[in-house]
PDB file of N, CA and C in Angstrom:
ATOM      1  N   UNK A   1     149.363  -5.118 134.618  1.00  0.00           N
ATOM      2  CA  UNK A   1     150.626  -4.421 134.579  1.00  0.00           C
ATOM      3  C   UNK A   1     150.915  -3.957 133.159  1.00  0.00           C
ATOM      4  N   UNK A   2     150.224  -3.187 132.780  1.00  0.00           N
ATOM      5  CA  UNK A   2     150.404  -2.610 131.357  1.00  0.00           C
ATOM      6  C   UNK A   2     151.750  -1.719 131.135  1.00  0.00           C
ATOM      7  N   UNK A   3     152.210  -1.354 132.524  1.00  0.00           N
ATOM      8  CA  UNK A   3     153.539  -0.458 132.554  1.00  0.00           C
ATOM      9  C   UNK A   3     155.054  -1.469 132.001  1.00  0.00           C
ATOM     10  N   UNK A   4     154.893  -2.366 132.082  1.00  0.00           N
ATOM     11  CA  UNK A   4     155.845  -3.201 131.965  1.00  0.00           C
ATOM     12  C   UNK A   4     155.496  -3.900 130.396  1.00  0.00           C
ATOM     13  N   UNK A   5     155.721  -3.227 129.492  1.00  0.00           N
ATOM     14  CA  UNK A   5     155.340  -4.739 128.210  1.00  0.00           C
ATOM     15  C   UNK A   5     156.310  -5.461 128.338  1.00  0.00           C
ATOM     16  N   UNK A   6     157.058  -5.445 128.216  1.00  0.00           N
ATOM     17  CA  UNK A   6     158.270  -6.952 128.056  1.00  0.00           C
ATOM     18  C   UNK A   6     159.688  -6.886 128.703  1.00  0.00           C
ATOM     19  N   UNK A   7     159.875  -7.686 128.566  1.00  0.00           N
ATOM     20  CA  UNK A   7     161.198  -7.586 128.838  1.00  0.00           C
ATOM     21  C   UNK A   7     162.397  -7.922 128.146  1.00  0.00           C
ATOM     22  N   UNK A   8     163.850  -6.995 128.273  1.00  0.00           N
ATOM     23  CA  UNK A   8     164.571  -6.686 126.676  1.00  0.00           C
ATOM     24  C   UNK A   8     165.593  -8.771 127.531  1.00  0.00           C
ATOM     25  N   UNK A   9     165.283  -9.123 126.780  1.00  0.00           N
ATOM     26  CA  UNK A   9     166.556 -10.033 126.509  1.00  0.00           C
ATOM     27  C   UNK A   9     167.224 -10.427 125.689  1.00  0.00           C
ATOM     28  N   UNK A  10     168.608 -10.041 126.055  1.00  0.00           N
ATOM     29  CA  UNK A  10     169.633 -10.084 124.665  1.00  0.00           C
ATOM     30  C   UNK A  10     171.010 -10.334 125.542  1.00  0.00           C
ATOM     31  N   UNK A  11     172.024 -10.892 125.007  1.00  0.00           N
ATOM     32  CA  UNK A  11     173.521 -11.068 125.185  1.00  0.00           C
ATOM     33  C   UNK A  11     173.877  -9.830 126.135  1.00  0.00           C
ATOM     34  N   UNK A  12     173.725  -9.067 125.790  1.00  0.00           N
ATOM     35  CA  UNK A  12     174.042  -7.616 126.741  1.00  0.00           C
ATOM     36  C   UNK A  12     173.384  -7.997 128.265  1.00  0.00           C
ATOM     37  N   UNK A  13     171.660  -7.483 127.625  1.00  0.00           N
ATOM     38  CA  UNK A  13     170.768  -7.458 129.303  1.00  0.00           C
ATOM     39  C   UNK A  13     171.275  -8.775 129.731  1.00  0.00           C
ATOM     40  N   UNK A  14     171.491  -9.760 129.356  1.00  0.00           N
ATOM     41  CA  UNK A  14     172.227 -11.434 130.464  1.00  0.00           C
ATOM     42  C   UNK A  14     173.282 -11.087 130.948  1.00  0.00           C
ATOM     43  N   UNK A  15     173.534 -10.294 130.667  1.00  0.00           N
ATOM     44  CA  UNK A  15     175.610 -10.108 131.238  1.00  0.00           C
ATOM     45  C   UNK A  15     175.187  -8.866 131.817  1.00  0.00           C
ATOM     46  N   UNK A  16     173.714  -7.975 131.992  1.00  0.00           N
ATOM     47  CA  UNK A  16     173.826  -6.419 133.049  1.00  0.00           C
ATOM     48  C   UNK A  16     173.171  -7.558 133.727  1.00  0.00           C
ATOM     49  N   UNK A  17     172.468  -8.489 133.926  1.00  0.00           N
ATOM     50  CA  UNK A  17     171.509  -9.199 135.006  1.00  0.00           C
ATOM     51  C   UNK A  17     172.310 -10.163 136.317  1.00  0.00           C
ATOM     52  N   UNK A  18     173.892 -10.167 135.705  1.00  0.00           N
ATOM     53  CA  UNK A  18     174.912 -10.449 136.759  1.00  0.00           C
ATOM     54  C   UNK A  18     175.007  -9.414 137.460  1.00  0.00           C
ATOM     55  N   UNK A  19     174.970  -8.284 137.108  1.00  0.00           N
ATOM     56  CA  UNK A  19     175.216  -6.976 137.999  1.00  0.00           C
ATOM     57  C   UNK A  19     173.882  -6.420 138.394  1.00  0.00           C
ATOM     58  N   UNK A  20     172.919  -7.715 138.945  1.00  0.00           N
ATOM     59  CA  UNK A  20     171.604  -7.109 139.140  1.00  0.00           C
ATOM     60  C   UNK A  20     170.970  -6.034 138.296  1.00  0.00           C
ATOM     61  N   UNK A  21     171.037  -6.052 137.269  1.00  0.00           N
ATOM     62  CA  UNK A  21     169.791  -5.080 136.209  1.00  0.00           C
ATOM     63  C   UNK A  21     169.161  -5.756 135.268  1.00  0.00           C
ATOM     64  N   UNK A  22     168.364  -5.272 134.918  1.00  0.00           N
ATOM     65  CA  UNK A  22     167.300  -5.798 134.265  1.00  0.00           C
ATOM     66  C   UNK A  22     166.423  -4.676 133.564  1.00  0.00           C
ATOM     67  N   UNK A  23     166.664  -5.206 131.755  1.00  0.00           N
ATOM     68  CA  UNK A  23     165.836  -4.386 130.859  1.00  0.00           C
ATOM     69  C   UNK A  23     164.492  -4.272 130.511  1.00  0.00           C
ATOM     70  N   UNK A  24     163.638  -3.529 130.401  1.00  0.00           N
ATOM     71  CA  UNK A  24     162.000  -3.780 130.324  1.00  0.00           C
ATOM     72  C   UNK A  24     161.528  -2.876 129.419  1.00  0.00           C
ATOM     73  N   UNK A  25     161.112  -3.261 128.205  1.00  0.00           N
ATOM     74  CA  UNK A  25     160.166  -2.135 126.637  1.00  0.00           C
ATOM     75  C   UNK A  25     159.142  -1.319 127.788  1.00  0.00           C
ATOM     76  N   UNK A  26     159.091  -0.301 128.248  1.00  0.00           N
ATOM     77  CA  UNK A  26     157.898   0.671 128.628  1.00  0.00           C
ATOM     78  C   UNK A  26     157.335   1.487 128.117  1.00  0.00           C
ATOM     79  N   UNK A  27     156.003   2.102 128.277  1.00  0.00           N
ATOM     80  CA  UNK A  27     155.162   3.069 127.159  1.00  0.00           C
ATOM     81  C   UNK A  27     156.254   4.334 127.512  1.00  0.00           C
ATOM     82  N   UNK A  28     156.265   5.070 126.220  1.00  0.00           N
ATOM     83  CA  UNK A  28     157.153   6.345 126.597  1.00  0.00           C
ATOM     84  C   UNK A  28     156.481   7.517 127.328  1.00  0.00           C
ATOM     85  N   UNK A  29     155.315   7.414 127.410  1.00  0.00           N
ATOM     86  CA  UNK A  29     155.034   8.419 129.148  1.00  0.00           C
ATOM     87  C   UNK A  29     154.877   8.031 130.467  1.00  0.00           C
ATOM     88  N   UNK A  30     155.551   6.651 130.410  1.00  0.00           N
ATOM     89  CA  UNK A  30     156.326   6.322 132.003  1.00  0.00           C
ATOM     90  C   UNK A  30     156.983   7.262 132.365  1.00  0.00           C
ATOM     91  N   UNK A  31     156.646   7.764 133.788  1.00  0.00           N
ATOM     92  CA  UNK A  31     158.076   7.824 134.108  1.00  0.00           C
ATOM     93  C   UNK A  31     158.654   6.528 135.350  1.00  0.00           C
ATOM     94  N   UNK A  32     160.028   7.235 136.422  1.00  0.00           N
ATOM     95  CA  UNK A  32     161.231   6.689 136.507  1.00  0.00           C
ATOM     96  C   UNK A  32     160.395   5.982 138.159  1.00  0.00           C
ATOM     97  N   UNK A  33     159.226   6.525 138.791  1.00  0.00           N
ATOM     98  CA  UNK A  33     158.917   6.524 140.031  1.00  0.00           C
ATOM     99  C   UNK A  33     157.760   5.091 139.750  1.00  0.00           C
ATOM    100  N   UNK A  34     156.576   5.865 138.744  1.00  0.00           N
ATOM    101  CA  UNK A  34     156.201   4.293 137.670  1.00  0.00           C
ATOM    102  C   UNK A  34     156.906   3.226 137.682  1.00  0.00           C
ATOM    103  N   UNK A  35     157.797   3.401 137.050  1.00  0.00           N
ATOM    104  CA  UNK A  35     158.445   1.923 136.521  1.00  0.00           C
ATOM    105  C   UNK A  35     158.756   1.281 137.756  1.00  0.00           C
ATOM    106  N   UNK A  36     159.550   2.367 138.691  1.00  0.00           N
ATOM    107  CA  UNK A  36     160.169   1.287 140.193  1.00  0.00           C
ATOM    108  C   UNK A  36     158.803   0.671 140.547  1.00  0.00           C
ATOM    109  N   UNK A  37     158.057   1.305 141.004  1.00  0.00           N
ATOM    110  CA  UNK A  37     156.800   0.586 141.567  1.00  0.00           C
ATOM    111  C   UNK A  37     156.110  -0.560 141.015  1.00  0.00           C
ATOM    112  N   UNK A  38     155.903  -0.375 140.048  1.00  0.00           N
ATOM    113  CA  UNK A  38     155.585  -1.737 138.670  1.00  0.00           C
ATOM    114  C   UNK A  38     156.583  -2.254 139.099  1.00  0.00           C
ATOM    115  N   UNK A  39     157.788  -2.798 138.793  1.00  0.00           N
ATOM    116  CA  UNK A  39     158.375  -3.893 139.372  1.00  0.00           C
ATOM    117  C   UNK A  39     158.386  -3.961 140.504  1.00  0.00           C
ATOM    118  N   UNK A  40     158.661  -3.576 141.862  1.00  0.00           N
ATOM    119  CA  UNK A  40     158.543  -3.624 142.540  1.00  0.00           C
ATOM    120  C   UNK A  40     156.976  -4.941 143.302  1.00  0.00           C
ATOM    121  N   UNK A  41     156.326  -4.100 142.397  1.00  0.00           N
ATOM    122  CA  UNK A  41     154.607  -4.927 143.129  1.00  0.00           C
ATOM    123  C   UNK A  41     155.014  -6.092 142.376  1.00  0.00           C
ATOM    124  N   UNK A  42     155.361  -6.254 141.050  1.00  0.00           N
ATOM    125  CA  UNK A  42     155.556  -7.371 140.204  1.00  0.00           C
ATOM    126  C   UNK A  42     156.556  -8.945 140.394  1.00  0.00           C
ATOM    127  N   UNK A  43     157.340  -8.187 140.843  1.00  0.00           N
ATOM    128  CA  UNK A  43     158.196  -9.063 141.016  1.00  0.00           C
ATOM    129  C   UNK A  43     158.951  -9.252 142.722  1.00  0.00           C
ATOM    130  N   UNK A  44     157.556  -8.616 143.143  1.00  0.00           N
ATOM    131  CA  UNK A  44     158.663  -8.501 144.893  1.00  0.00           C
ATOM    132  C   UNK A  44     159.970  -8.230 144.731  1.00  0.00           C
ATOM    133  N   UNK A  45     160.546  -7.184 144.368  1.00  0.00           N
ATOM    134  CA  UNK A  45     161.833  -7.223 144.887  1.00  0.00           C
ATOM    135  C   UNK A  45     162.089  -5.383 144.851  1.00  0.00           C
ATOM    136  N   UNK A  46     163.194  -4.641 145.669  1.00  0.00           N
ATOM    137  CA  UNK A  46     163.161  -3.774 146.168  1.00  0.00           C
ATOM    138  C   UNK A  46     164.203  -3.049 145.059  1.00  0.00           C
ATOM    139  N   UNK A  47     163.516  -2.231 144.168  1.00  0.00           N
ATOM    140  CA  UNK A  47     164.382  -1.300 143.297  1.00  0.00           C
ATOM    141  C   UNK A  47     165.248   0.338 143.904  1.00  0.00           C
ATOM    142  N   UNK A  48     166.432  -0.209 143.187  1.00  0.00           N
ATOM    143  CA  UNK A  48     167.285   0.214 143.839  1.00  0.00           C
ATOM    144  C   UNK A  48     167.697   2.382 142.568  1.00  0.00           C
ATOM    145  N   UNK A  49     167.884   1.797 141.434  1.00  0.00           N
ATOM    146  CA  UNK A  49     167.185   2.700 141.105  1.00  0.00           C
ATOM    147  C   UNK A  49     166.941   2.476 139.325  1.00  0.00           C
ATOM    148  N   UNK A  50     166.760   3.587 138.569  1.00  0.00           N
ATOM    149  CA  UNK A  50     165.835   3.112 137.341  1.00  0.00           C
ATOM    150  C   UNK A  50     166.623   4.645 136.175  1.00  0.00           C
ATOM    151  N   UNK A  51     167.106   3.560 134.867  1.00  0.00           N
ATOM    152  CA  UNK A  51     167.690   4.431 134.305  1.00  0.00           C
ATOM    153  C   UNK A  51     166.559   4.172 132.988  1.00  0.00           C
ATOM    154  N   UNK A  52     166.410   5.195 132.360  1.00  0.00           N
ATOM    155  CA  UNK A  52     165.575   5.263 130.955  1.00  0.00           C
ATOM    156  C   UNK A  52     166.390   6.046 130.044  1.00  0.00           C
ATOM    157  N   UNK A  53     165.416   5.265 128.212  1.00  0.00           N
ATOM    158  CA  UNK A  53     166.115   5.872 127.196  1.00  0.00           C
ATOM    159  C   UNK A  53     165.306   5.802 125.681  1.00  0.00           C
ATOM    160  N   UNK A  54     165.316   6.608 125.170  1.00  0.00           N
ATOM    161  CA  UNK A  54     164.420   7.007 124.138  1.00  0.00           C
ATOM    162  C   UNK A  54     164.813   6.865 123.085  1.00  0.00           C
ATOM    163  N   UNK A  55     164.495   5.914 122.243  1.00  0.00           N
ATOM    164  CA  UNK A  55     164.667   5.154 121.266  1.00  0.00           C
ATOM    165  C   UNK A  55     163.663   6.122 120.318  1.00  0.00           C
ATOM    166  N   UNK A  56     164.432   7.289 119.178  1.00  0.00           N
ATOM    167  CA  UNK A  56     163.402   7.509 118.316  1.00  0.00           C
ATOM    168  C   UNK A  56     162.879   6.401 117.236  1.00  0.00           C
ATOM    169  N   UNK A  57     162.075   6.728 116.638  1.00  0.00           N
ATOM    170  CA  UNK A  57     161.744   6.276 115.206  1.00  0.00           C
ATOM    171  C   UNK A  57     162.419   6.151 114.105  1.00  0.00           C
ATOM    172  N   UNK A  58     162.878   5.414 113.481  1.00  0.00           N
ATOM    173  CA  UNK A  58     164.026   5.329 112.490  1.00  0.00           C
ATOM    174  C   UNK A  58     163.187   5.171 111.042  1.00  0.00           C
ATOM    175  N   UNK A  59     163.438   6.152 110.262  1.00  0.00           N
ATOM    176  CA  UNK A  59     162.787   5.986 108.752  1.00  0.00           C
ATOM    177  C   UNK A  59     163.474   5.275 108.089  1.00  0.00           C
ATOM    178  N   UNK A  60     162.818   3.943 107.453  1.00  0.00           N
ATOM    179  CA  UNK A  60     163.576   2.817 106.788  1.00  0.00           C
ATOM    180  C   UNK A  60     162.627   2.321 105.493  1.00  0.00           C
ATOM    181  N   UNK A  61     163.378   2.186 104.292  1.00  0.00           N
ATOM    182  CA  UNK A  61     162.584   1.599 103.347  1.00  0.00           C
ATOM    183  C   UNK A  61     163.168   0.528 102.647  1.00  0.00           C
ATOM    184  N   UNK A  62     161.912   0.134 102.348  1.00  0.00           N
ATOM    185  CA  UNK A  62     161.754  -1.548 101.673  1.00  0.00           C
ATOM    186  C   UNK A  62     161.479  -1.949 100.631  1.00  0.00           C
ATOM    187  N   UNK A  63     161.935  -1.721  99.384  1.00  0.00           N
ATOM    188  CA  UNK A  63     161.565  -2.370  98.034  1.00  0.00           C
ATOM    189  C   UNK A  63     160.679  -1.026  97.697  1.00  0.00           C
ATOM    190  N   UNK A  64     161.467   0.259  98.008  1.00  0.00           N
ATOM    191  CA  UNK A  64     160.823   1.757  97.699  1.00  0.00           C
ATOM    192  C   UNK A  64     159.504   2.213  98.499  1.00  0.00           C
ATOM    193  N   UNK A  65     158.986   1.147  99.057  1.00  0.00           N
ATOM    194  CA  UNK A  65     157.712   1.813  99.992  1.00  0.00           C
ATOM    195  C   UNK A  65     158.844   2.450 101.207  1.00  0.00           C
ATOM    196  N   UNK A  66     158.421   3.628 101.679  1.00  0.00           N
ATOM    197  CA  UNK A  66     159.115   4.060 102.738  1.00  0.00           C
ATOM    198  C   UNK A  66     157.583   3.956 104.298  1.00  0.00           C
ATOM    199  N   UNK A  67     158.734   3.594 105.500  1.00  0.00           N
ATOM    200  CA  UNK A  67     157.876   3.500 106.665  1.00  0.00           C
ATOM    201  C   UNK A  67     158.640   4.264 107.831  1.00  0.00           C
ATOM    202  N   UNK A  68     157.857   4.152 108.669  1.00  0.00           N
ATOM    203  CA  UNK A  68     158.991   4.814 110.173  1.00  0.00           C
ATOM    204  C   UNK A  68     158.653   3.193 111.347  1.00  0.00           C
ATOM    205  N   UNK A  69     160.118   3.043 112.166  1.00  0.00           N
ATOM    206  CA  UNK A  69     159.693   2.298 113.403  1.00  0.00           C
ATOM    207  C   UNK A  69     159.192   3.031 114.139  1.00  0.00           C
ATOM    208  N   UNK A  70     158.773   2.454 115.397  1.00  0.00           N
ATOM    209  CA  UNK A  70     158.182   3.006 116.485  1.00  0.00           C
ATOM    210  C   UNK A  70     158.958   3.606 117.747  1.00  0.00           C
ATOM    211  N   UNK A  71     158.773   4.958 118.075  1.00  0.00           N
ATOM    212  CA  UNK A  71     159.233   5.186 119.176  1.00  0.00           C
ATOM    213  C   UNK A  71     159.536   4.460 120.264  1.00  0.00           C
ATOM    214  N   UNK A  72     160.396   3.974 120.761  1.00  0.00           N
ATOM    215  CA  UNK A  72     160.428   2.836 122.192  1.00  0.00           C
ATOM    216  C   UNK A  72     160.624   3.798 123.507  1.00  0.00           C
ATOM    217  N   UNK A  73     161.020   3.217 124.239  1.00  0.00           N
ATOM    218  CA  UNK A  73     161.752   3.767 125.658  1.00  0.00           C
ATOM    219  C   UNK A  73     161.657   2.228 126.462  1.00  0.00           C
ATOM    220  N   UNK A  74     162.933   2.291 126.750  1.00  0.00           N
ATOM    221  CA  UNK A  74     163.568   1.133 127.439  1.00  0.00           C
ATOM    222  C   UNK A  74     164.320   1.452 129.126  1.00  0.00           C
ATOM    223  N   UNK A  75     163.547   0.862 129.987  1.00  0.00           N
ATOM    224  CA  UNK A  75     164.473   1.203 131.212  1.00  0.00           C
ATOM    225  C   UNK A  75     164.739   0.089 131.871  1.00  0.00           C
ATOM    226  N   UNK A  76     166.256   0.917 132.791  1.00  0.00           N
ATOM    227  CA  UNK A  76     167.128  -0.325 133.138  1.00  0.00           C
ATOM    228  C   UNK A  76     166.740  -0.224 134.414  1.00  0.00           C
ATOM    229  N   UNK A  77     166.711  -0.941 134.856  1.00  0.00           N
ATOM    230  CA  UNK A  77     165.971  -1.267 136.800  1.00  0.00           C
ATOM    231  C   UNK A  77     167.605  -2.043 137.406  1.00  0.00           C
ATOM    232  N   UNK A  78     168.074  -1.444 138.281  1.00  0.00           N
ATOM    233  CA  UNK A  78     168.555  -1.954 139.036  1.00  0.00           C
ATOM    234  C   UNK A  78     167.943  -2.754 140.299  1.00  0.00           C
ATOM    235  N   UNK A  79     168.273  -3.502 141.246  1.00  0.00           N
ATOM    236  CA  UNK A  79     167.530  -4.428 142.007  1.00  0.00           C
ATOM    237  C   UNK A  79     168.346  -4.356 142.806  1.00  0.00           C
ATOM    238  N   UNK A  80     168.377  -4.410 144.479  1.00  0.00           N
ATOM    239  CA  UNK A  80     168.809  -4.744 145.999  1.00  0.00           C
ATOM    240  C   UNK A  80     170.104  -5.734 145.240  1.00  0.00           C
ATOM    241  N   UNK A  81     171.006  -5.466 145.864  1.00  0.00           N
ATOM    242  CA  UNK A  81     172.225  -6.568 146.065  1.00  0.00           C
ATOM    243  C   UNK A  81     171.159  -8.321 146.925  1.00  0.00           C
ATOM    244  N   UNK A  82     171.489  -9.397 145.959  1.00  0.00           N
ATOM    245  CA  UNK A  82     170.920 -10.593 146.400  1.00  0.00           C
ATOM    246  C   UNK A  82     170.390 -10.726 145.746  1.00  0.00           C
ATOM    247  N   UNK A  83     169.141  -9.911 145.449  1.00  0.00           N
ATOM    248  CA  UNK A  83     167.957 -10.065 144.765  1.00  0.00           C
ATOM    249  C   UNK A  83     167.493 -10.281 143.424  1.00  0.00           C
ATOM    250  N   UNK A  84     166.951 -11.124 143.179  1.00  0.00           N
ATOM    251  CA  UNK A  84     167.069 -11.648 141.145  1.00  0.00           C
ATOM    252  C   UNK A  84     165.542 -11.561 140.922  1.00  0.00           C
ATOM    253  N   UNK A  85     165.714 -11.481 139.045  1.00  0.00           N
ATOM    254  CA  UNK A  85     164.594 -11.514 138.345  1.00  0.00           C
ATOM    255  C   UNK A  85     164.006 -12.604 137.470  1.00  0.00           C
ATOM    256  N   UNK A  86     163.832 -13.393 137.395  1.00  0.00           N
ATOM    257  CA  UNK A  86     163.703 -14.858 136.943  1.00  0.00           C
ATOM    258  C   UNK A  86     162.906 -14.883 135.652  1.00  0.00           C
ATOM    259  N   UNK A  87     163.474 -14.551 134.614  1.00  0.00           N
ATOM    260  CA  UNK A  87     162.295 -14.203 133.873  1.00  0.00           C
ATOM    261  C   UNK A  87     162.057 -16.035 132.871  1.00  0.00           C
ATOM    262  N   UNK A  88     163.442 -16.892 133.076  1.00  0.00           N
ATOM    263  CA  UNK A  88     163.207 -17.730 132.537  1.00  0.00           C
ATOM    264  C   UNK A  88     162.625 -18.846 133.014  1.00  0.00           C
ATOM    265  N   UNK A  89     162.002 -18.446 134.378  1.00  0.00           N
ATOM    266  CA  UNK A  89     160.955 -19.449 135.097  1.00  0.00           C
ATOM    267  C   UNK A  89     162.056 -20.647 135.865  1.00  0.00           C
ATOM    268  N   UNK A  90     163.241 -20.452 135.653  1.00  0.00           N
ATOM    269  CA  UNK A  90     163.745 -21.832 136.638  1.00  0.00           C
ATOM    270  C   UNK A  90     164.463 -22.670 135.736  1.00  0.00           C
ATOM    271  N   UNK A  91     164.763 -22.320 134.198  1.00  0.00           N
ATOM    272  CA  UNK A  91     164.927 -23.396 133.089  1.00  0.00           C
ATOM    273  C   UNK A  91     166.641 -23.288 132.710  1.00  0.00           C
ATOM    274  N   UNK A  92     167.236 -24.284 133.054  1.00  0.00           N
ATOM    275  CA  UNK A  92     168.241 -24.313 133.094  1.00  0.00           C
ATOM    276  C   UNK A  92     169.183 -24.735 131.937  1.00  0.00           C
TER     277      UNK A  92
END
């Protein structure tokens, strides 16, 4: 599942994952039909639909060396009413 690198968890995505969504880092020539299906096979559960967003490159420097970050794209997967994503394995 190379379509899926990670998954975003932060204070925000925990509080969209009450409202069934769930954030995931994807290569930026995913597209929106991709991603449902990748989760979908991944995680058994039935996507409901899939929002994306393009994170450019930000030029930032450090003690005068100058660099660029990396382009991202991040999409939000909604999921079936019921249906959850467990990414913390059960750990309470």
């Amino acid at each position: 599942m190379e379509l899926l690198r990670r998954p975003v968890i932060t204070e925000k995505s925990t509080r969209a994952g009450e409202r069934n969504q769930y954030f995931f880092i994807v290569p930026t020539d995913a597209n929106k039909q991709e991603i449902a299906a990748a989760v979908e096979s991944l995680f058994k559960v039935r996507v409901v639909s899939v929002n994306t967003l393009r994170q450019q490159g930000k030029v930032k420097a450090l003690r005068g060396v100058v660099g660029q970050r990396a382009e991202t794209k991040k999409a939000m997967v909604t999921v079936a009413q019921g249906q959850i994503i467990d990414f913390a394995g059960g750990i309470r």
